[in-house]
Protein backbone atom coordinates (compact mmCIF):
# COMPACT_ATOMS: atom_id res chain seq x y z
CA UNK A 1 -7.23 -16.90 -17.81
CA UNK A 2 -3.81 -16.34 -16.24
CA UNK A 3 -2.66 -12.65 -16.03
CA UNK A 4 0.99 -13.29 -16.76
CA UNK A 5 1.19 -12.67 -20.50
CA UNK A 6 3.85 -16.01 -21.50
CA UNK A 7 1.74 -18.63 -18.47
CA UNK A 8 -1.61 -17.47 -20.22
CA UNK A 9 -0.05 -18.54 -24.36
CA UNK A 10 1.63 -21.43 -22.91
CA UNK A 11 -2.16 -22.26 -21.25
CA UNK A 12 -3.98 -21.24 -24.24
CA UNK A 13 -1.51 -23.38 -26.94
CA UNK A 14 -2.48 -26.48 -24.44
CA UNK A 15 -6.23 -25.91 -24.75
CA UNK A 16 -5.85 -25.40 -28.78
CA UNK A 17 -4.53 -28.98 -29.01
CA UNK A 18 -7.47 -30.43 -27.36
CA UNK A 19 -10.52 -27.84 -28.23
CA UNK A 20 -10.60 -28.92 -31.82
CA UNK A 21 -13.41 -31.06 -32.52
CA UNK A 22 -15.21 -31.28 -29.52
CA UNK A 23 -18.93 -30.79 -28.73
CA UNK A 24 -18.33 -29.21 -25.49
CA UNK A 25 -15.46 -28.19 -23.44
CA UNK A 26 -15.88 -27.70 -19.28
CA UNK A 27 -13.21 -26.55 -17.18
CA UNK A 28 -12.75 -26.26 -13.45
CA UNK A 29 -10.77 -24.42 -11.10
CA UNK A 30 -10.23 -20.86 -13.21
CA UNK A 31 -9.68 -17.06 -12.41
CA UNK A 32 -10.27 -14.43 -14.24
CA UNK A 33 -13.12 -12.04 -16.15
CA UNK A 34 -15.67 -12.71 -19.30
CA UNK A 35 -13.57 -10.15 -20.94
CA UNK A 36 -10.32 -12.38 -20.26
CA UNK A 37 -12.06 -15.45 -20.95
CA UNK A 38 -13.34 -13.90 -25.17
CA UNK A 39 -9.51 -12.88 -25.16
CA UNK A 40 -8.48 -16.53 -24.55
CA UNK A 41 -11.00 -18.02 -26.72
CA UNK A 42 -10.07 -15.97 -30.01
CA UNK A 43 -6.34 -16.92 -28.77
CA UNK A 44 -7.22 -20.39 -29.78
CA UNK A 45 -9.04 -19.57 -32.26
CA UNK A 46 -12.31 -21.09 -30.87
CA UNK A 47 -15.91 -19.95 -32.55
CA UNK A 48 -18.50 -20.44 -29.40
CA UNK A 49 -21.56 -20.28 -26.86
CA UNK A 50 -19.96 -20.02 -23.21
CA UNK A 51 -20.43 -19.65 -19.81
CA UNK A 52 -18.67 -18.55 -17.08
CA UNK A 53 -19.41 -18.87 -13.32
CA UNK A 54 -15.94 -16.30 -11.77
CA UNK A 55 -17.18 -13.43 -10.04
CA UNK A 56 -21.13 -14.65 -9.93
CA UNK A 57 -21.82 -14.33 -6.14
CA UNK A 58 -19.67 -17.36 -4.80
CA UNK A 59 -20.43 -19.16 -8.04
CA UNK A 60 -16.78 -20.93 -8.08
CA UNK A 61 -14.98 -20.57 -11.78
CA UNK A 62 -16.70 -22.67 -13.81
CA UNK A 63 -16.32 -22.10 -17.64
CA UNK A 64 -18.88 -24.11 -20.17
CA UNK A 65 -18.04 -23.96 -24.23
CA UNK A 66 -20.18 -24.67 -26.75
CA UNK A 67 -18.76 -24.71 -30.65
CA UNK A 68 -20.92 -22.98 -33.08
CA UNK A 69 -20.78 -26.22 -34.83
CA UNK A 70 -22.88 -27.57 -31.71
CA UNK A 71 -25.52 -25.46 -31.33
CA UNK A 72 -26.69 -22.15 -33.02
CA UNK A 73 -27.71 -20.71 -29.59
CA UNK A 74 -27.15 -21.95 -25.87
CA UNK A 75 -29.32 -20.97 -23.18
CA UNK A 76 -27.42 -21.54 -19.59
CA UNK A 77 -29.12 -21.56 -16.17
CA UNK A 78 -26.80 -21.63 -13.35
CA UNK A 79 -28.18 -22.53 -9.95
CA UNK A 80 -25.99 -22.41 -6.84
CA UNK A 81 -26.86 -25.30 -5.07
CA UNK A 82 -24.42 -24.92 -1.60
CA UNK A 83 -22.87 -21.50 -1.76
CA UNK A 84 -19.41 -21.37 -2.90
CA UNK A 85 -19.07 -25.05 -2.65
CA UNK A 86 -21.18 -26.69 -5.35
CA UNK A 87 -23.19 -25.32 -8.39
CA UNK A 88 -25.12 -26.55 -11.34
CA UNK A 89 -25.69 -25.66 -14.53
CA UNK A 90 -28.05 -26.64 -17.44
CA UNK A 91 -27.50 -25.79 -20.73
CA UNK A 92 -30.10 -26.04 -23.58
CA UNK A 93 -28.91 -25.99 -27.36
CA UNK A 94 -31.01 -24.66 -29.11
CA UNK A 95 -32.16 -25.38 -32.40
CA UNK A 96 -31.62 -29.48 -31.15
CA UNK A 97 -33.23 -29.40 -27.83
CA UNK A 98 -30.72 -31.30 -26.28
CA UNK A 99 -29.75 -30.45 -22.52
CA UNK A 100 -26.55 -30.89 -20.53
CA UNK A 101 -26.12 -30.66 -16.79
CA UNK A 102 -22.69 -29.67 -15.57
CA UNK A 103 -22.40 -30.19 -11.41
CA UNK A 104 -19.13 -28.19 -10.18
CA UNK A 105 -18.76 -30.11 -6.57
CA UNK A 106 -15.75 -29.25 -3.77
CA UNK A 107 -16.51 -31.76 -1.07
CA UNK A 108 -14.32 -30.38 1.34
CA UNK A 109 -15.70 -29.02 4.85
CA UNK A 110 -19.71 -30.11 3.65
CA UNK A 111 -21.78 -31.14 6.41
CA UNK A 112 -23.53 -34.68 6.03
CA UNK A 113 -26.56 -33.11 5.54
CA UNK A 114 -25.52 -30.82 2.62
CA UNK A 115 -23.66 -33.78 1.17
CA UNK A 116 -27.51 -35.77 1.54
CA UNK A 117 -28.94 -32.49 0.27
CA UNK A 118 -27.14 -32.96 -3.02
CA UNK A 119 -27.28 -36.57 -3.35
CA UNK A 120 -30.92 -36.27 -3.50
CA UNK A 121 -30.57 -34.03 -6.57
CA UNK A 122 -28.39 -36.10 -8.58
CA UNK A 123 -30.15 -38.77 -8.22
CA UNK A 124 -33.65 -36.56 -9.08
CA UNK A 125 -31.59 -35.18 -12.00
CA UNK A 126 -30.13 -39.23 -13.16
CA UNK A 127 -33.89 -40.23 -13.37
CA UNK A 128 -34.88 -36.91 -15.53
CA UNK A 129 -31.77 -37.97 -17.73
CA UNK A 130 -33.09 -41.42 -18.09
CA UNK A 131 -36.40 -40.20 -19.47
CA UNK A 132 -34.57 -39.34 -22.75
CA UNK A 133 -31.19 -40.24 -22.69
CA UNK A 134 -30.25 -39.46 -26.25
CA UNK A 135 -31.26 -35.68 -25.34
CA UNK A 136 -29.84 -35.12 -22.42
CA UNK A 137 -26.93 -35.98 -20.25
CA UNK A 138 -25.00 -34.90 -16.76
CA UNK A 139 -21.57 -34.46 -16.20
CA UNK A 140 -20.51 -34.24 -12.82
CA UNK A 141 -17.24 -33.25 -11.47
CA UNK A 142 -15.06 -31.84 -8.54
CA UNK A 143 -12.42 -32.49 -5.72
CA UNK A 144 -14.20 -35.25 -4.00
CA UNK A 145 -11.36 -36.34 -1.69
CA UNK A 146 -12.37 -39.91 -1.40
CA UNK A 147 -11.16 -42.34 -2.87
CA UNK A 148 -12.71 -44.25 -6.04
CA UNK A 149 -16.26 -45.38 -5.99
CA UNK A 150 -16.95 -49.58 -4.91
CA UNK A 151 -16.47 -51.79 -8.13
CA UNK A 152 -16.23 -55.25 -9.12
CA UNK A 153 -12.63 -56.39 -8.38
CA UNK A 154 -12.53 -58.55 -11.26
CA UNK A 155 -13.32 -55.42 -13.63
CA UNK A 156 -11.39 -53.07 -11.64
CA UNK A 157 -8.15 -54.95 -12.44
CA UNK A 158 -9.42 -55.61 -16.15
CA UNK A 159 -9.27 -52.13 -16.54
CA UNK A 160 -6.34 -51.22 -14.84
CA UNK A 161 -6.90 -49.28 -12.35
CA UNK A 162 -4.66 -48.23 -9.85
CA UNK A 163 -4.97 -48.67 -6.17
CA UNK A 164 -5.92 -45.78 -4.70
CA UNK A 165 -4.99 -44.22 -1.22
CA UNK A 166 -7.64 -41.60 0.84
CA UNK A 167 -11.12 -42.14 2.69
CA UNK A 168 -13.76 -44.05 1.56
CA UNK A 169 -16.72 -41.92 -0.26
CA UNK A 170 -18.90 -41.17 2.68
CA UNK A 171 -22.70 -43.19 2.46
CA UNK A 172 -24.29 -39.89 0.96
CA UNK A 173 -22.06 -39.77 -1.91
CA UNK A 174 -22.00 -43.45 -2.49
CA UNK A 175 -25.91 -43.59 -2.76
CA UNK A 176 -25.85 -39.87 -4.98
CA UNK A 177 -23.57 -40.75 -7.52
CA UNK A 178 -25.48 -44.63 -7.38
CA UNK A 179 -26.11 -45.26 -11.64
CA UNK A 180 -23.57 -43.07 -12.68
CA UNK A 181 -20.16 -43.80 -14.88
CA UNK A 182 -17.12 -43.02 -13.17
CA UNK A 183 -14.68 -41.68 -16.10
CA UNK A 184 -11.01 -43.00 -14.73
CA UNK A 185 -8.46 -40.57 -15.93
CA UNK A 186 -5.41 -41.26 -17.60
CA UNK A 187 -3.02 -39.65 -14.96
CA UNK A 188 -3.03 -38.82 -11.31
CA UNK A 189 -4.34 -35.61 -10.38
CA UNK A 190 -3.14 -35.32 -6.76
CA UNK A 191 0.21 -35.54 -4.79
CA UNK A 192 -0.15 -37.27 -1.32
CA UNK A 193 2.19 -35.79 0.58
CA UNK A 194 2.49 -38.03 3.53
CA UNK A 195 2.35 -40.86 1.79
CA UNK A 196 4.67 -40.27 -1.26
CA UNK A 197 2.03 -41.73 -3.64
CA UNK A 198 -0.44 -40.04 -6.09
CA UNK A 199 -4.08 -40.27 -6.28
CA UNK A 200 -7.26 -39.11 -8.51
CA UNK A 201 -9.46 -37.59 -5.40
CA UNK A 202 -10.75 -34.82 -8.37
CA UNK A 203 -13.56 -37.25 -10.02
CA UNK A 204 -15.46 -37.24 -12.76
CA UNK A 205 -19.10 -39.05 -13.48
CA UNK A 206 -20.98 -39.19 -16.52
CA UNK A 207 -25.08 -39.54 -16.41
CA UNK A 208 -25.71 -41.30 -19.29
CA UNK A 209 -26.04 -45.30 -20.02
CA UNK A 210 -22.68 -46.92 -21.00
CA UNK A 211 -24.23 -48.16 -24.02
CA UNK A 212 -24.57 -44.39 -25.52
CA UNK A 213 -21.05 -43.95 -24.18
CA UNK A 214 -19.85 -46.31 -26.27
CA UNK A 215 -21.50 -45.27 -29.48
């Protein structure tokens, strides 16, 4: 959605490579207008339902694409859950009945009892999920700022993961995001400063059994 003309190709050529053949495409952290956003999408030649949160009353800028292939109508209900700081968003497909929940969090400067506040509803909206979880999933994502999420040592270091440096996820967080898959990213996506090192404080958790993840 950049307005420079050669930043918003280069942008657009990245998202072609990794648009094709997926079921559903969320992105964080973007500027720009609904108009901007169609121009982008027909630069990359993508066919789709979306939704887009910039310029929503302190929604954030939260974009959700659906293929054609996915769905033959989408039907997206955006609730802002701490103003300007986190929001959620279902989406229905329609003909399959399948829902997603998307949570847009930015930890940063919540009180504890806003951080509770939310905890409470992921952990309402992991039970809903579990009720039929082949029809509906959660995908939850944002700058946490803490560092990864308690796990087995012995698994940690099976699977690679790198030590991490920043606070430990404060006892709201731990118990809210309590039954939910931690997706470890491939690269670093934030430069300590004072400490010369990188870490991943922008997480991402999927609501869904690891079994289904698998298949």
């Amino acid at each position: 959605m950049h307005h420079d003309p050669p930043t918003a190709a280069n942008r657009a050529a990245y998202l072609q490579q990794r648009w094709q053949g997926k079921g559903v495409v969320c992105l964080q952290e973007t500027h720009g207008s609904t108009a901007r956003l169609a121009d982008q999408l027909r630069l990359v030649g993508y066919r789709c339902r979306s939704f887009a949160s910039f310029g929503q009353n302190d929604l954030g800028g939260v974009v959700t694409v659906f293929p054609y292939t996915s769905a033959e109508m989408v039907n997206f209900e955006p609730r802002m859950v701490v103003r300007g700081r986190v929001l959620r968003v279902k989406a229905t497909l329609i003909p399959h009945s399948c829902d997603l929940i998307v949570w847009n969090i930015h930890n940063l400067d919540l009180q504890a009892s806003q951080q509770k506040y939310v905890a409470d509803r992921l952990q309402e909206d992991l039970l809903w999920a579990g009720l039929a979880p082949r029809q509906r999933s959660i995908l939850v994502m944002g700058d946490f700022n803490f560092r990864a999420l308690p796990a087995d040592p012995e698994e940690a270091q099976a699977a690679g993961r790198r030590e991490e440096h920043g606070p430990r996820p404060p006892r709201h967080w731990r118990a809210g995001l309590r039954g939910y898959t931690e997706l470890q990213p491939a690269e670093p996506t934030h430069w300590v400063q004072n400490r010369g090192t990188y870490s991943s404080i922008d997480r991402i958790y999927v609501g869904a059994p690891q079994r289904l993840q698998c298949q």
